[in-house]
Each structure stands twice: as structure tokens, then as C-alpha cells.
Protein backbone atom coordinates (compact mmCIF):
# COMPACT_ATOMS: atom_id res chain seq x y z
CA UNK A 1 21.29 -34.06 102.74
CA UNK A 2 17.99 -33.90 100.53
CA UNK A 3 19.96 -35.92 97.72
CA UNK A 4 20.42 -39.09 100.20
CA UNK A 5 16.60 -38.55 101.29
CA UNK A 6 15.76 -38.55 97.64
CA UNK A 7 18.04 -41.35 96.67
CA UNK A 8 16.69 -43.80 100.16
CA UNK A 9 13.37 -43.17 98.97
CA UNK A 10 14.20 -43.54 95.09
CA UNK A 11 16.00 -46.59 95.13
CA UNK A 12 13.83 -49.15 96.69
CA UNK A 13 11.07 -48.24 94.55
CA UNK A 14 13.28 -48.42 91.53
CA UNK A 15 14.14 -52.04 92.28
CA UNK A 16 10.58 -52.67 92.68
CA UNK A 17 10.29 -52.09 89.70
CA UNK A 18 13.24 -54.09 88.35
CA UNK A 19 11.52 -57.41 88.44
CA UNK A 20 8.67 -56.11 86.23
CA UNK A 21 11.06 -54.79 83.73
CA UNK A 22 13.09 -57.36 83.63
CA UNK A 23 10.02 -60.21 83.22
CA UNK A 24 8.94 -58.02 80.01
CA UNK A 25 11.66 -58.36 78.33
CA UNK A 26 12.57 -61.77 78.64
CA UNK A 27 12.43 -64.39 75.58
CA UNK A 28 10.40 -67.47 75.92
CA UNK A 29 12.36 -70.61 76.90
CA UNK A 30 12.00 -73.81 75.80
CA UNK A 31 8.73 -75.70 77.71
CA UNK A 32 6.86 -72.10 77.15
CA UNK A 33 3.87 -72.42 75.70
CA UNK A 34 3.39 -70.53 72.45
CA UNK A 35 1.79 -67.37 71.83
CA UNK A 36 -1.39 -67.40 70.14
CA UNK A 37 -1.22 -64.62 68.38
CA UNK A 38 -2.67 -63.38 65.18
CA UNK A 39 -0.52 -60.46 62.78
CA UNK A 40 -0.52 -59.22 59.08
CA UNK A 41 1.76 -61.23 56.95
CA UNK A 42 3.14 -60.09 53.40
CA UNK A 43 -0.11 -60.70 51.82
CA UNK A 44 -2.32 -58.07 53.64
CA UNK A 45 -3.78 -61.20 55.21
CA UNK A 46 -4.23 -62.57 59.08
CA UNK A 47 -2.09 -64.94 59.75
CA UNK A 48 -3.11 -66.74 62.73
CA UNK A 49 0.11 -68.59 64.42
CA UNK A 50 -2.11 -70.78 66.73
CA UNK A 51 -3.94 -72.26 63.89
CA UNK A 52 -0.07 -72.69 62.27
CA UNK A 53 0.98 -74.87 64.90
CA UNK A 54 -2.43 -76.91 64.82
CA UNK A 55 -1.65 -77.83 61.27
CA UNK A 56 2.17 -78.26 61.68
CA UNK A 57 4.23 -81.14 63.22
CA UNK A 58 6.77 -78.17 63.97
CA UNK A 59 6.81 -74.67 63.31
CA UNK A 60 9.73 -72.34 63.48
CA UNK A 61 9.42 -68.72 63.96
CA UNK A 62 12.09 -66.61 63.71
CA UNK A 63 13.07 -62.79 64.32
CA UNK A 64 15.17 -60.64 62.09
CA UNK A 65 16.30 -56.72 61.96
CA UNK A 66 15.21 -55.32 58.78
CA UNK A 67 13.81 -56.73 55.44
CA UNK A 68 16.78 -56.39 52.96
CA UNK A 69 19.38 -56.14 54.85
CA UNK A 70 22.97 -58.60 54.48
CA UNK A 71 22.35 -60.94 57.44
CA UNK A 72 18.52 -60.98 57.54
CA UNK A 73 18.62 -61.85 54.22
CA UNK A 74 21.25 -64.65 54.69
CA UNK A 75 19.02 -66.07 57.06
CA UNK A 76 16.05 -66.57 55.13
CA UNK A 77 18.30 -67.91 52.29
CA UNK A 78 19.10 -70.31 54.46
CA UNK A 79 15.54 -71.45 55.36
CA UNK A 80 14.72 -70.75 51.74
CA UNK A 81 17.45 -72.90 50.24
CA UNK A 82 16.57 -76.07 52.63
CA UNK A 83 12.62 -75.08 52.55
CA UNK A 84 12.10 -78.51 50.54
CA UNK A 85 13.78 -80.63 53.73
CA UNK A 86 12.38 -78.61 56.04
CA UNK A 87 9.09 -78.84 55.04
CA UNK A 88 9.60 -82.64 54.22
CA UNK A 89 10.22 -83.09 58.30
CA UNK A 90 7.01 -81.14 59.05
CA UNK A 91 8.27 -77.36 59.79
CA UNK A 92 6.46 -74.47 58.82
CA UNK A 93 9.00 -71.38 58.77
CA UNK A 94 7.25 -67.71 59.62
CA UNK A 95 9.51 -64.59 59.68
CA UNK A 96 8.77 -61.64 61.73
CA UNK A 97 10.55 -57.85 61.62
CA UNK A 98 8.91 -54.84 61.94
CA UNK A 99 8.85 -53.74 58.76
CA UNK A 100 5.57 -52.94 56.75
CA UNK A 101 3.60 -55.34 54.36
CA UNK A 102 4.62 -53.62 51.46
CA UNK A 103 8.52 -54.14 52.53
CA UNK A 104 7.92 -57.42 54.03
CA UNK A 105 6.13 -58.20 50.53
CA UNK A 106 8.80 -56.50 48.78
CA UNK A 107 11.53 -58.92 50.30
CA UNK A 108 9.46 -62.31 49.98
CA UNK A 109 9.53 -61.27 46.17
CA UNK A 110 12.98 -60.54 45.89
CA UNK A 111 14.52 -63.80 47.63
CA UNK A 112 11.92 -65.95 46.74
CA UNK A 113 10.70 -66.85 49.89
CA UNK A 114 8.18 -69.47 50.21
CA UNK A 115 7.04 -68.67 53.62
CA UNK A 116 4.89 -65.73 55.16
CA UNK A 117 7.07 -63.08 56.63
CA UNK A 118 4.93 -61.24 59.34
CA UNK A 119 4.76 -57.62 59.30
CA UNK A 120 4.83 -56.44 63.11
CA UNK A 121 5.17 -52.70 62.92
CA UNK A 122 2.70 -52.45 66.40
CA UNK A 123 5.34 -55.46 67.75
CA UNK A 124 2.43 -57.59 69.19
CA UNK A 125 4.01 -60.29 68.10
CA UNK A 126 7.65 -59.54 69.04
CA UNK A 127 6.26 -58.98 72.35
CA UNK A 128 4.56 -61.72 72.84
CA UNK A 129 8.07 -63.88 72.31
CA UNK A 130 9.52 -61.93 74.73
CA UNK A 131 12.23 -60.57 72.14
CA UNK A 132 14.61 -57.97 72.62
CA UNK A 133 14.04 -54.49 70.38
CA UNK A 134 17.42 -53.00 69.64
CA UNK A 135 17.49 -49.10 68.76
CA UNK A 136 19.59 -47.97 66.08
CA UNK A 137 19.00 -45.09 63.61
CA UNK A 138 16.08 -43.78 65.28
CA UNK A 139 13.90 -47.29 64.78
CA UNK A 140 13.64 -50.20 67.23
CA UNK A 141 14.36 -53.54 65.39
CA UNK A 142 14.10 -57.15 66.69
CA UNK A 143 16.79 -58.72 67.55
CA UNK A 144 17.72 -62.13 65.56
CA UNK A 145 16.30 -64.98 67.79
CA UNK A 146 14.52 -68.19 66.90
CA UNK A 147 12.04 -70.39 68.35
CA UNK A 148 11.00 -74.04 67.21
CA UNK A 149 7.55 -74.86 68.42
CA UNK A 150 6.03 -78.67 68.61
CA UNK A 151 2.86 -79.50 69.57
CA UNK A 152 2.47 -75.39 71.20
CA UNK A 153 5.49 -75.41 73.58
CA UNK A 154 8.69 -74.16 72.69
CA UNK A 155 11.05 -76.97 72.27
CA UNK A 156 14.34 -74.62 70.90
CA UNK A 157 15.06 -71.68 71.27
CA UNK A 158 18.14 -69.56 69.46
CA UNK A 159 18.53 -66.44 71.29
CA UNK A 160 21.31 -65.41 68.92
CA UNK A 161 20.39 -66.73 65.68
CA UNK A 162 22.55 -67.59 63.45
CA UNK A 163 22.39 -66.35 59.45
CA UNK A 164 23.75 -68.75 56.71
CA UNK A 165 22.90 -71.16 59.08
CA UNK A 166 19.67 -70.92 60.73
CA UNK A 167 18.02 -74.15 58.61
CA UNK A 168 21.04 -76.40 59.68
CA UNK A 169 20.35 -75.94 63.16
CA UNK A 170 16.70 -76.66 62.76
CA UNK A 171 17.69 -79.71 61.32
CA UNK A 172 20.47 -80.79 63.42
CA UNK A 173 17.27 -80.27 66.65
CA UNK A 174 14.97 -82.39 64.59
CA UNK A 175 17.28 -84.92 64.21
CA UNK A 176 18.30 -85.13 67.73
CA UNK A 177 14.46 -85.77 68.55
């Protein structure tokens, strides 16, 4: 008898709480404005994204697992190899994981990256995207998603990102415009 009085109490407030929950953790869709957000990128430096999409026709930032691993590193390949094109159309390309500057830094050097890759170990900016942490191992990572910004709205979003081809989808979206 005192676990149904506990459980008719519990569960309404439970899914009171559901909607809050729920609202946290979802990514932004396209129409979203934004974030403004500011975070330390590879350098040791600010990068402030607001000020990126100010001086961008598009920017694309996009969420990875870990610095160094086989798919995260496919997918910046990918936006490395077609950086020229991409850049060519107007995109600026910012990575984000929640690895530390000196990985982050670490990684840029290794592939060759010509784009800032955003070291959010506090996940401030993972947050404010709305994107999903996956736990594995201890650690919380991002999970791969992608968002193309224009003029501060989201105008794409790629909740499951793809790796070898993450700049061909970019471009096939620009295109369609």
C-alpha cells in the first residue's frame, strides 16, 4: 500500500518534469536563431561565433566525439579537403568536441586543418546547440551533428552527421539555395 502512495505521488511530479528535460536536450532546428556564444579555440584564443556569422555569408558548425579518432577525423578531412570550395561559396567551418586546447591543437596540426576547432571541455557551447552528450568510457562526448547558419538562423541542420561526407552535403544545401 505505501508503494502505490509513493508511486501516485511520484509520478506526476516526474512528468512534470519531463518537459523540462526533454526541452534541454533538444538540438536547434532549422529557423533557430544562433547561439552567440564565445569558447576557446585551438589557439588559446576567444573565438566569438556571433562575430563569425557577422563576417560570413554562411557558417557551418559542426560537432564531433573525440579529436583523433577514425570518423571525427574523416569528417574534418572532408571539410578540409573541399575547404578551398567551401570557402569560395562563403562558409566558415568551426569544429567543436570537448577535448582540451592542447588536443584540439594537437589534431588541427596533424590533419592540417584550416579552421578553428573549439575546445568545449565546460560544454557551453554544446549546450547552447542543444546537442546530445553520449557517455562512453567514463567521458561524455558530443554527438556528431551539424548546423549551417546564414544570416544567424539555422538554415540546416544534420542531426546525424555524416563523416567522409560532411562537405558534400554542405554543398549540395548551398546549391539548392
Amino acid at each position: 500500500m505505501k508503494l502505490r502512495s509513493f508511486l501516485t505521488a511520484f509520478v506526476p511530479f516526474c512528468s512534470c518534469l519531463l518537459p523540462l528535460s526533454a526541452a534541454a536536450a533538444q538540438p536547434l532546428a532549422v529557423g533557430d536563431t544562433a547561439p552567440s556564444v564565445s569558447a576557446l579555440a585551438d589557439n588559446g584564443e576567444s573565438l566569438d561565433f556571433a562575430e563569425v556569422y557577422a563576417n560570413n555569408r554562411y557558417t557551418l558548425v559542426y560537432f564531433y566525439p573525440k579529436a583523433g579518432t577514425a570518423g571525427c577525423t574523416a569528417q574534418g578531412c572532408s571539410l578540409r579537403d573541399a575547404y578551398e570550395e567551401l570557402t569560395e561559396r562563403g562558409v566558415a567551418v568551426i569544429g567543436v568536441s570537448t577535448d582540451t586546447v592542447e588536443a584540439q591543437r594537437a589534431f588541427k596540426e596533424a590533419q592540417g586543418y584550416p579552421f578553428p576547432l573549439i575546445a568545449d571541455v565546460d560544454q557551453k557551447v554544446i549546450s547552447a546547440f542543444g546537442v546530445p552528450m553520449r557517455a562512453f568510457g567514463g567521458s561524455d562526448f558530443a554527438s556528431r551533428q551539424a548546423f549551417l547558419i546564414e544570416n544567424g538562423k539555422v538554415i540546416w541542420a544534420d542531426y546525424k552527421a555524416s563523416t567522409s561526407k560532411q562537405a558534400e552535403d554542405v554543398l549540395s544545401v548551398i546549391a539548392a539555395r
